[in-house]
PDB file of N, CA and C in Angstrom:
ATOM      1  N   UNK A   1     -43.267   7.972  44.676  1.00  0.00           N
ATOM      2  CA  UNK A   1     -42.186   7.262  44.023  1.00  0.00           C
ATOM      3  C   UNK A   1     -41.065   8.259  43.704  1.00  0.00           C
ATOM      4  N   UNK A   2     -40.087   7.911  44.104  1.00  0.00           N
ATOM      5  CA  UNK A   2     -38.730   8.989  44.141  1.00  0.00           C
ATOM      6  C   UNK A   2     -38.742   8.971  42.598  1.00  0.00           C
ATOM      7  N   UNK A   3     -38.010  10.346  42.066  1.00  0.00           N
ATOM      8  CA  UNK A   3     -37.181  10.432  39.971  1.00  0.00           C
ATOM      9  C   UNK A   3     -36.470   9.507  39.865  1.00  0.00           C
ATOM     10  N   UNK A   4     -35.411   9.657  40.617  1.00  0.00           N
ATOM     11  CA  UNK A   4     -34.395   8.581  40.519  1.00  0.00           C
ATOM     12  C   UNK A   4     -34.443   7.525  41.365  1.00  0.00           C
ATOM     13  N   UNK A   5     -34.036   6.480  40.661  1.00  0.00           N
ATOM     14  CA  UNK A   5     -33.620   4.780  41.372  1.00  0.00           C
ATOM     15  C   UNK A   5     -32.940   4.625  42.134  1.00  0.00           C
ATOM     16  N   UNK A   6     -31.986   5.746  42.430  1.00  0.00           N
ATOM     17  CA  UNK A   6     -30.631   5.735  43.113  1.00  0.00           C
ATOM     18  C   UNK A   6     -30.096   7.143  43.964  1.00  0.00           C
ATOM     19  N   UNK A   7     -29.527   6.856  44.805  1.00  0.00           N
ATOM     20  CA  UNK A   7     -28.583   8.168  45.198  1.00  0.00           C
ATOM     21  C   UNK A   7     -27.657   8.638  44.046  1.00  0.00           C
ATOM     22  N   UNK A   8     -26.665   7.195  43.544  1.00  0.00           N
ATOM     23  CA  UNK A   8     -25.749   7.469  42.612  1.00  0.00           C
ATOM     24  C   UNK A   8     -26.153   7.998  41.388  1.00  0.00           C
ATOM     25  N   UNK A   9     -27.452   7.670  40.636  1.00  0.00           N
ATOM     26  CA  UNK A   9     -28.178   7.989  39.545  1.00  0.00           C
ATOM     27  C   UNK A   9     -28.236  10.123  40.026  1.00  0.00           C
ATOM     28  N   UNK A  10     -28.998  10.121  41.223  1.00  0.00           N
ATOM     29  CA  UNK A  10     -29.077  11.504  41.478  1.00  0.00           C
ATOM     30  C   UNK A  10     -27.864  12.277  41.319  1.00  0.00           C
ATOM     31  N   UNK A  11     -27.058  11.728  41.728  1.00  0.00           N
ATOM     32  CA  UNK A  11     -25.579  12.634  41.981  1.00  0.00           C
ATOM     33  C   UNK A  11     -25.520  12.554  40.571  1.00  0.00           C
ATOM     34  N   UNK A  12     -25.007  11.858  39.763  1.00  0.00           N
ATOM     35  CA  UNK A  12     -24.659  11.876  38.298  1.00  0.00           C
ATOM     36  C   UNK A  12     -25.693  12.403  37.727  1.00  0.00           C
ATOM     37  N   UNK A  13     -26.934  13.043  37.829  1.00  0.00           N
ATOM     38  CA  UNK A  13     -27.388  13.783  37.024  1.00  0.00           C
ATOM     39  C   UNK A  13     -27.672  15.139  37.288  1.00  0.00           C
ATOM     40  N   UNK A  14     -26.935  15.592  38.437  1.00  0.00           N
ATOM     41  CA  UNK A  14     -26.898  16.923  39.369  1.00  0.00           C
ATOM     42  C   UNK A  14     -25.274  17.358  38.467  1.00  0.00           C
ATOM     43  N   UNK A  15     -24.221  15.976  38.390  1.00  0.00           N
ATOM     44  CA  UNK A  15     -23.296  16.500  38.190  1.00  0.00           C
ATOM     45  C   UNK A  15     -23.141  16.663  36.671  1.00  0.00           C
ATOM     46  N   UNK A  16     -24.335  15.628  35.979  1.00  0.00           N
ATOM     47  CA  UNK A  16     -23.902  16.299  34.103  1.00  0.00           C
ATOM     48  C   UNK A  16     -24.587  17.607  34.180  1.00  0.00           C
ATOM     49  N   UNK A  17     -25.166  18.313  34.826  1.00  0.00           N
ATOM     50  CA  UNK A  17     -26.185  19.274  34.559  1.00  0.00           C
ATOM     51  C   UNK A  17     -24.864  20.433  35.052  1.00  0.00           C
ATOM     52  N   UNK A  18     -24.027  20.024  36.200  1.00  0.00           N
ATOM     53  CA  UNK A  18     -23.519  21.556  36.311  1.00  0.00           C
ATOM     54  C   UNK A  18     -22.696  21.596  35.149  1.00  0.00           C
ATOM     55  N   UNK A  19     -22.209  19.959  34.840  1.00  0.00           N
ATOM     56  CA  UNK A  19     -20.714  20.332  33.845  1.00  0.00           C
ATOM     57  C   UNK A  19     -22.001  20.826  32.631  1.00  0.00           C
ATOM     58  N   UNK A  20     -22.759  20.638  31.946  1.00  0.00           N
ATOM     59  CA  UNK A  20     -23.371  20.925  30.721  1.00  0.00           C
ATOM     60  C   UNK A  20     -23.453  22.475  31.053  1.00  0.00           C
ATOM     61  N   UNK A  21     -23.867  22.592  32.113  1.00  0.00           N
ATOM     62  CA  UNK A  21     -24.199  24.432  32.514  1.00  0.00           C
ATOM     63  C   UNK A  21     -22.438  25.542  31.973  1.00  0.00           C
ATOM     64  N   UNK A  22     -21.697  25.033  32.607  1.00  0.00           N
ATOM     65  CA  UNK A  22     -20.418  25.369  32.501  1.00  0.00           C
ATOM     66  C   UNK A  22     -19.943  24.985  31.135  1.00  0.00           C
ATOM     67  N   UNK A  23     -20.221  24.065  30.368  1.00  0.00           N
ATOM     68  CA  UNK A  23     -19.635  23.673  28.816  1.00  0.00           C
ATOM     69  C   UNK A  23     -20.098  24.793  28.062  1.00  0.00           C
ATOM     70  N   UNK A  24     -21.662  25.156  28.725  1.00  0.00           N
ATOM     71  CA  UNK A  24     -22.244  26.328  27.670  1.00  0.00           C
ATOM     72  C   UNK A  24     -22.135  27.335  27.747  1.00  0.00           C
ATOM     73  N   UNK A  25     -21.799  27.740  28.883  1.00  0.00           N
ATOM     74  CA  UNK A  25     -21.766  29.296  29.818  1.00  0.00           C
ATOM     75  C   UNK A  25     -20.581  29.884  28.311  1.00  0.00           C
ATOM     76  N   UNK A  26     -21.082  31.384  28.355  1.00  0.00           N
ATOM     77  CA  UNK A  26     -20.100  32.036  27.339  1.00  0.00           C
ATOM     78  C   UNK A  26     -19.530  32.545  28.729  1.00  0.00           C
ATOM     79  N   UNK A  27     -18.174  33.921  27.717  1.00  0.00           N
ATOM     80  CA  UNK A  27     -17.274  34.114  28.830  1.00  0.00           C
ATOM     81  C   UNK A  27     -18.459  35.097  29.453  1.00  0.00           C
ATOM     82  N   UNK A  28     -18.874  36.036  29.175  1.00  0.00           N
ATOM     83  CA  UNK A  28     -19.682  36.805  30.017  1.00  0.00           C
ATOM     84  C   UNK A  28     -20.499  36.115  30.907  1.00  0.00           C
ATOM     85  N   UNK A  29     -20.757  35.106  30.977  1.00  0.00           N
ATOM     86  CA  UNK A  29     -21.537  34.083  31.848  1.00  0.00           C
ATOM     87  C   UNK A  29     -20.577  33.472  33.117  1.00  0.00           C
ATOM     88  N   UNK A  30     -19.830  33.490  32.731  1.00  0.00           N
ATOM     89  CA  UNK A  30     -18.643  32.821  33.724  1.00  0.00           C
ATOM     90  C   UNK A  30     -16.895  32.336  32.944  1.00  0.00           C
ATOM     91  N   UNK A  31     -15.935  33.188  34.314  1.00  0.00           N
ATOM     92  CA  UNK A  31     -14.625  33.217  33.963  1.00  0.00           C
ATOM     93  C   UNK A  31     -14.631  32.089  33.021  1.00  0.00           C
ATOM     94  N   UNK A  32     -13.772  31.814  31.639  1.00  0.00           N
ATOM     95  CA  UNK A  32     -13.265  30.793  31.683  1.00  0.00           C
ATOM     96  C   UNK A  32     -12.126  30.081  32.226  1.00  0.00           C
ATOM     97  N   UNK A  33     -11.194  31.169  32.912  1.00  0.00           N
ATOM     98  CA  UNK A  33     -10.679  30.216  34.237  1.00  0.00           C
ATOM     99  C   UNK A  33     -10.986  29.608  34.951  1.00  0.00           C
ATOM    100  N   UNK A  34     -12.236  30.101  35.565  1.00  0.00           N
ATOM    101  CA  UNK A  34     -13.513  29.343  36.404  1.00  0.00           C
ATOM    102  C   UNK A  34     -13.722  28.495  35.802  1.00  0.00           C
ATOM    103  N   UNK A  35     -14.089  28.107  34.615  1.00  0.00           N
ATOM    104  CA  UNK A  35     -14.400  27.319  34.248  1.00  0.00           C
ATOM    105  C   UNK A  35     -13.448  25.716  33.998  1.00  0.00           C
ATOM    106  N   UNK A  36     -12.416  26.236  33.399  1.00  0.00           N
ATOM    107  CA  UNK A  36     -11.709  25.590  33.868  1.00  0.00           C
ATOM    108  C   UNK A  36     -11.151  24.127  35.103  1.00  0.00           C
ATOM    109  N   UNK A  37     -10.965  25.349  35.705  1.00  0.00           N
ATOM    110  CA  UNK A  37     -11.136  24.900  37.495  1.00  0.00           C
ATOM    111  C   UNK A  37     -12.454  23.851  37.417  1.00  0.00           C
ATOM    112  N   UNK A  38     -13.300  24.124  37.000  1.00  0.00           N
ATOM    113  CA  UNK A  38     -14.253  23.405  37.991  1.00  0.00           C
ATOM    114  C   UNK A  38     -14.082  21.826  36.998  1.00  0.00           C
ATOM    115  N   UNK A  39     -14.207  21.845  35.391  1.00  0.00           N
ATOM    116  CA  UNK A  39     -13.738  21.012  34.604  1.00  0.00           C
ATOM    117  C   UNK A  39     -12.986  20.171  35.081  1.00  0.00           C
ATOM    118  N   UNK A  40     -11.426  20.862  35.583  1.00  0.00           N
ATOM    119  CA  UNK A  40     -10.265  19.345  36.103  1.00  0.00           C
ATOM    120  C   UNK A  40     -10.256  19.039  37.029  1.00  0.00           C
ATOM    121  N   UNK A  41     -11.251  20.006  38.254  1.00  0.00           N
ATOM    122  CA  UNK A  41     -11.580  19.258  39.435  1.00  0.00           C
ATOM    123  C   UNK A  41     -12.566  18.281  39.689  1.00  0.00           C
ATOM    124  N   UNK A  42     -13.365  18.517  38.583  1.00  0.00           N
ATOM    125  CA  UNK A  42     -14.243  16.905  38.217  1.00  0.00           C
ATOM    126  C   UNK A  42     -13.488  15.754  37.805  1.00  0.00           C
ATOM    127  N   UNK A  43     -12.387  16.066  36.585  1.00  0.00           N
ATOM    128  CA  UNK A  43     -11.786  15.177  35.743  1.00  0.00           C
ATOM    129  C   UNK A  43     -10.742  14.753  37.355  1.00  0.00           C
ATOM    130  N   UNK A  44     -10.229  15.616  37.753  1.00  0.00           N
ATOM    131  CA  UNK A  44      -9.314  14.649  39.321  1.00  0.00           C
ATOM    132  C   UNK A  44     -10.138  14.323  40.065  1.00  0.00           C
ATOM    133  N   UNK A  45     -11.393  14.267  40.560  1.00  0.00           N
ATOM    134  CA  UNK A  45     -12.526  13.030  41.164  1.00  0.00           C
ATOM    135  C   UNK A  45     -12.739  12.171  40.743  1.00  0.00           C
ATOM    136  N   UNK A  46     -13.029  12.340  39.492  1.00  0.00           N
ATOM    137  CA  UNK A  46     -13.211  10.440  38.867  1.00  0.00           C
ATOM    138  C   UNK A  46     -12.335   9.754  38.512  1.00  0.00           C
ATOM    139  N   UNK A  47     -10.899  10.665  38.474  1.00  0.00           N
ATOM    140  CA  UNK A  47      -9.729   9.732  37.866  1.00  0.00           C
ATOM    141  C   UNK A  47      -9.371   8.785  39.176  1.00  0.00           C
ATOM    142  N   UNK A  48     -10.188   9.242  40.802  1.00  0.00           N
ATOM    143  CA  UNK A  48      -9.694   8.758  41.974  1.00  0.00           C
ATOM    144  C   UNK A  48     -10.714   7.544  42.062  1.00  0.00           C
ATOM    145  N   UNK A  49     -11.817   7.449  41.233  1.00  0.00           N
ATOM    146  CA  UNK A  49     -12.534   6.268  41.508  1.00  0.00           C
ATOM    147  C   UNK A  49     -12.226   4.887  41.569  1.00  0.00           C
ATOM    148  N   UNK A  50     -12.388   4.303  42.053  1.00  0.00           N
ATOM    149  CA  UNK A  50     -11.864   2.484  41.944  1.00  0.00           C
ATOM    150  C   UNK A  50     -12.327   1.736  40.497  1.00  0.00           C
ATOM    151  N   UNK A  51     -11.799   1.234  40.427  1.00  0.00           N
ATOM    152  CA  UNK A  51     -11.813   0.441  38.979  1.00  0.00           C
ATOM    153  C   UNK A  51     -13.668   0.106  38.698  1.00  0.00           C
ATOM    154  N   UNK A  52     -14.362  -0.526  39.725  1.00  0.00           N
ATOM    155  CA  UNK A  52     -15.713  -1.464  39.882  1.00  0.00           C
ATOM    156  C   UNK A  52     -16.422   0.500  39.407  1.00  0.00           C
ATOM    157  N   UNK A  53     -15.845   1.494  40.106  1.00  0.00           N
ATOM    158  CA  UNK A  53     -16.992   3.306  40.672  1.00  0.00           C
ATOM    159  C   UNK A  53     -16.722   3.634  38.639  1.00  0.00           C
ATOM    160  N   UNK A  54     -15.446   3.308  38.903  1.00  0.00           N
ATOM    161  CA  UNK A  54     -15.612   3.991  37.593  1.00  0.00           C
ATOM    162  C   UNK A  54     -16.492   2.999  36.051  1.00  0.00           C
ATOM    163  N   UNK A  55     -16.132   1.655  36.065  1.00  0.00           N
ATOM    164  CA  UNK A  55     -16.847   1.183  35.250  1.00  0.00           C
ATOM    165  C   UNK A  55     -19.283   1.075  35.904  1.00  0.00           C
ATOM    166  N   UNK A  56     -19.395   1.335  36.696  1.00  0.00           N
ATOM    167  CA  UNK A  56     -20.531   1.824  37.177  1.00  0.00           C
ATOM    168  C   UNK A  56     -20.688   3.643  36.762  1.00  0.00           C
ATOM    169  N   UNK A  57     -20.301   4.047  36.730  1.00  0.00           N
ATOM    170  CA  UNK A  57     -20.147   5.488  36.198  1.00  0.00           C
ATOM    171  C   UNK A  57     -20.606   5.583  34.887  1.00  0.00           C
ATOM    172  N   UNK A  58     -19.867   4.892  34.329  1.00  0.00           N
ATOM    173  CA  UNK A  58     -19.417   4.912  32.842  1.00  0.00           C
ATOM    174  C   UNK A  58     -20.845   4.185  31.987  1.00  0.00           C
ATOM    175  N   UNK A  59     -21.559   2.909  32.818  1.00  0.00           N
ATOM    176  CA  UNK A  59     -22.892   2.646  32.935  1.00  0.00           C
ATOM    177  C   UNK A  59     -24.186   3.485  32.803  1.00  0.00           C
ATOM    178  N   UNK A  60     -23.489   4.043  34.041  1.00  0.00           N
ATOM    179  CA  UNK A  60     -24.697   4.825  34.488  1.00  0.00           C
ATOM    180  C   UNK A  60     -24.830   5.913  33.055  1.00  0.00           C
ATOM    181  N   UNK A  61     -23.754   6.974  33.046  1.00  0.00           N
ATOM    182  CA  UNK A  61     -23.725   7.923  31.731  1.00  0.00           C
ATOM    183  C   UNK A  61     -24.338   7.098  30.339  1.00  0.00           C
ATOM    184  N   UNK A  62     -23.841   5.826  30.303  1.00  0.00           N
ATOM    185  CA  UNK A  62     -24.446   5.201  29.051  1.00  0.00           C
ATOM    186  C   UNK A  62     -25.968   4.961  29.101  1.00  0.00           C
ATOM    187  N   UNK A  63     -26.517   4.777  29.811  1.00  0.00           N
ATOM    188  CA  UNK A  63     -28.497   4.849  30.100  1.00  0.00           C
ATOM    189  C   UNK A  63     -28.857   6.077  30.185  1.00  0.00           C
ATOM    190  N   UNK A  64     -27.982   7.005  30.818  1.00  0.00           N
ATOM    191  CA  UNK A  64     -28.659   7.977  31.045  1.00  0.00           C
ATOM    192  C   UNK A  64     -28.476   9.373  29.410  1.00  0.00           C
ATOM    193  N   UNK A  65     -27.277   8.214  28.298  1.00  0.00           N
ATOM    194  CA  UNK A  65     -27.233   9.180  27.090  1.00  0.00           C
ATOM    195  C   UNK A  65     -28.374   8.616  26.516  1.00  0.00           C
ATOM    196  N   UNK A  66     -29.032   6.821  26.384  1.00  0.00           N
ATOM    197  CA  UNK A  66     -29.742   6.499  26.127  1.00  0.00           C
ATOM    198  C   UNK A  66     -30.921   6.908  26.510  1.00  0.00           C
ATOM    199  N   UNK A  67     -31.083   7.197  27.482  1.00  0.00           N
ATOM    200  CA  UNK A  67     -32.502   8.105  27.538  1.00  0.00           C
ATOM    201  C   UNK A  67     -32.852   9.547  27.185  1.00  0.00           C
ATOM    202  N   UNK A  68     -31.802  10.276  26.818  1.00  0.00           N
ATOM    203  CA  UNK A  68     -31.306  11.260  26.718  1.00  0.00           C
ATOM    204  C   UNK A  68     -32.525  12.020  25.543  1.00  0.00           C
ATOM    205  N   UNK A  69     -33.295  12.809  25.539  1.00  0.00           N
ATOM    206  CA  UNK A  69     -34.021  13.289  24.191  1.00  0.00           C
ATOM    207  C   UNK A  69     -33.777  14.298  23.124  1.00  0.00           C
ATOM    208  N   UNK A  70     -32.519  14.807  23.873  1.00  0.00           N
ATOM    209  CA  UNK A  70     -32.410  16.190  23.378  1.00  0.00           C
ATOM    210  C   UNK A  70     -30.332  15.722  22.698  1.00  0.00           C
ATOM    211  N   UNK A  71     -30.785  15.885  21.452  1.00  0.00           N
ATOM    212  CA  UNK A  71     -29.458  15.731  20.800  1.00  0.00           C
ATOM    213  C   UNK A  71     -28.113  16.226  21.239  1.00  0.00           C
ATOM    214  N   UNK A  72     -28.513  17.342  21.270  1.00  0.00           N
ATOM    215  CA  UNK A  72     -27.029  18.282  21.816  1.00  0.00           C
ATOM    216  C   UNK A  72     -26.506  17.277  23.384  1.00  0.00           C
ATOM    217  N   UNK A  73     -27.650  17.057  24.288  1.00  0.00           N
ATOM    218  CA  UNK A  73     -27.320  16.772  25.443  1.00  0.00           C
ATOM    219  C   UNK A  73     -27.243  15.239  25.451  1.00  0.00           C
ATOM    220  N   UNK A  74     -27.618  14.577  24.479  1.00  0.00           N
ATOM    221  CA  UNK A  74     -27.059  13.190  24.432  1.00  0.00           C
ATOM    222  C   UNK A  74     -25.549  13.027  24.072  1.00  0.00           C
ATOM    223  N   UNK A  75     -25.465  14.072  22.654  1.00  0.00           N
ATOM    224  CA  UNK A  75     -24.285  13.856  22.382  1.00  0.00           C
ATOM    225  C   UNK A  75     -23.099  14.384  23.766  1.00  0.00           C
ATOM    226  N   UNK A  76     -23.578  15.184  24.121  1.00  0.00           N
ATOM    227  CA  UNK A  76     -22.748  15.732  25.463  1.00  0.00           C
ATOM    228  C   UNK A  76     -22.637  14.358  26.456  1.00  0.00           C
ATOM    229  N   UNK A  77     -23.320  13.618  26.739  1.00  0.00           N
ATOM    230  CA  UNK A  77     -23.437  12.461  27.546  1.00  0.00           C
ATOM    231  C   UNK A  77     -22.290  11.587  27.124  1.00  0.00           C
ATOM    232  N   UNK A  78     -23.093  11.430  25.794  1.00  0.00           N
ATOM    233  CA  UNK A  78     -22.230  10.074  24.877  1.00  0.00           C
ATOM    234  C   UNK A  78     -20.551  10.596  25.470  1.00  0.00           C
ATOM    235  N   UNK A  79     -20.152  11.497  25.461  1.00  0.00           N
ATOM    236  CA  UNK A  79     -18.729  12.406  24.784  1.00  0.00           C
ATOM    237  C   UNK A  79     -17.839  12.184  26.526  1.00  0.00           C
ATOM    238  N   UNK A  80     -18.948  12.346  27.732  1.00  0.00           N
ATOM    239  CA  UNK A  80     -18.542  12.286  29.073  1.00  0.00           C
ATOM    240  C   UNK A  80     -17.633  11.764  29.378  1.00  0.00           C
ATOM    241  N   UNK A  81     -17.619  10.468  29.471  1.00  0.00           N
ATOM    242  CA  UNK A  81     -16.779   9.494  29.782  1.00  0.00           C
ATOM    243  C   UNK A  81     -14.832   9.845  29.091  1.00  0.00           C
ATOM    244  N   UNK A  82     -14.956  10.420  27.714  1.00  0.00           N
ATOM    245  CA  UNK A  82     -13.415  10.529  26.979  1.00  0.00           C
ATOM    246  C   UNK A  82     -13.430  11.855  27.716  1.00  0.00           C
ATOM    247  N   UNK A  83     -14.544  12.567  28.099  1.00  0.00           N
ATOM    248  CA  UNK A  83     -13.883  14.142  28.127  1.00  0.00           C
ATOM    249  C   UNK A  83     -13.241  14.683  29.431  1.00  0.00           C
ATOM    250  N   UNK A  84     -13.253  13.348  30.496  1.00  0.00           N
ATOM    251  CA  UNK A  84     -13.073  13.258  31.621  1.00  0.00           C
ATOM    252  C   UNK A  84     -12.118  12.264  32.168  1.00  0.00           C
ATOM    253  N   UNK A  85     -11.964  11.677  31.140  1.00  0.00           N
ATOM    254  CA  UNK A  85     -10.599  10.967  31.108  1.00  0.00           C
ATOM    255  C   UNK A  85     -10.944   9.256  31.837  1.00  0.00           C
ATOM    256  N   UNK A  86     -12.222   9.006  31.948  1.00  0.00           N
ATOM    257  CA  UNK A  86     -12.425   7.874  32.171  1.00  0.00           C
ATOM    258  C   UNK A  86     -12.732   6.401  31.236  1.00  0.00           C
ATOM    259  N   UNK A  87     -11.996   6.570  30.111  1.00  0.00           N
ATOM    260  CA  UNK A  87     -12.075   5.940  28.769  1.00  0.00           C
ATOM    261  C   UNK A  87     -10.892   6.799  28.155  1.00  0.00           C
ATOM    262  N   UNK A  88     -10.275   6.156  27.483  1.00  0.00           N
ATOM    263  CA  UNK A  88      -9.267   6.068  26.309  1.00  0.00           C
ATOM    264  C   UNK A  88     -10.123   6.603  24.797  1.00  0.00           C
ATOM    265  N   UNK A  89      -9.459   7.491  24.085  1.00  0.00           N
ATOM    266  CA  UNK A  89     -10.128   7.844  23.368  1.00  0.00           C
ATOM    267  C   UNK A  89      -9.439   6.631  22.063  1.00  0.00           C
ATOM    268  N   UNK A  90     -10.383   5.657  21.306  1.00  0.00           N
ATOM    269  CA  UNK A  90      -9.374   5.114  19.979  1.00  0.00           C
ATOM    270  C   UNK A  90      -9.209   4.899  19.147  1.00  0.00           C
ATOM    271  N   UNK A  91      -8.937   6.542  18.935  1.00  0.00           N
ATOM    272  CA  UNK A  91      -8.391   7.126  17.245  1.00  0.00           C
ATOM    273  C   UNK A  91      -7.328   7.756  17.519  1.00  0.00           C
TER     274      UNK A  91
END
């Protein structure tokens, strides 16, 4: 029986794992220019998604904060969606 249900489930949890890797990395761990970079080149992929990719996205991150066990990395989940510009933040 495959981990995941999905291709899309796989990709989205390959891709919170690099951004979580990179959120934590200190600078001695990696440029934060690098870091950077790799940040708004995620945030300009999903801003290119179609209306249906991105509300499926936004899904998917919400089950997958809900299953989430580990606080820091839920709250990192929960936070995905505003920190990437695929939701309106409203405050």
């Amino acid at each position: 029986m495959p981990m995941y249900s999905s291709l899309t489930r796989a990709l989205a949890e390959a891709l919170v794992d690099v951004l979580w890797f990179v959120e934590g990395c200190e600078d001695e761990q990696m440029d934060p220019d690098d870091a950077v970079k790799v940040l708004e080149g995620v945030a300009h992929l999903v801003a290119q998604l179609s209306s249906d990719q991105r509300s499926e996205f936004i899904d998917l991150l919400g089950s997958m904060a809900t299953e989430e066990a580990d606080p820091p990395r839920r709250e990192f989940l929960e936070g995905f969606p505003y920190g990437l510009g695929l939701v309106e933040d409203d405050s």
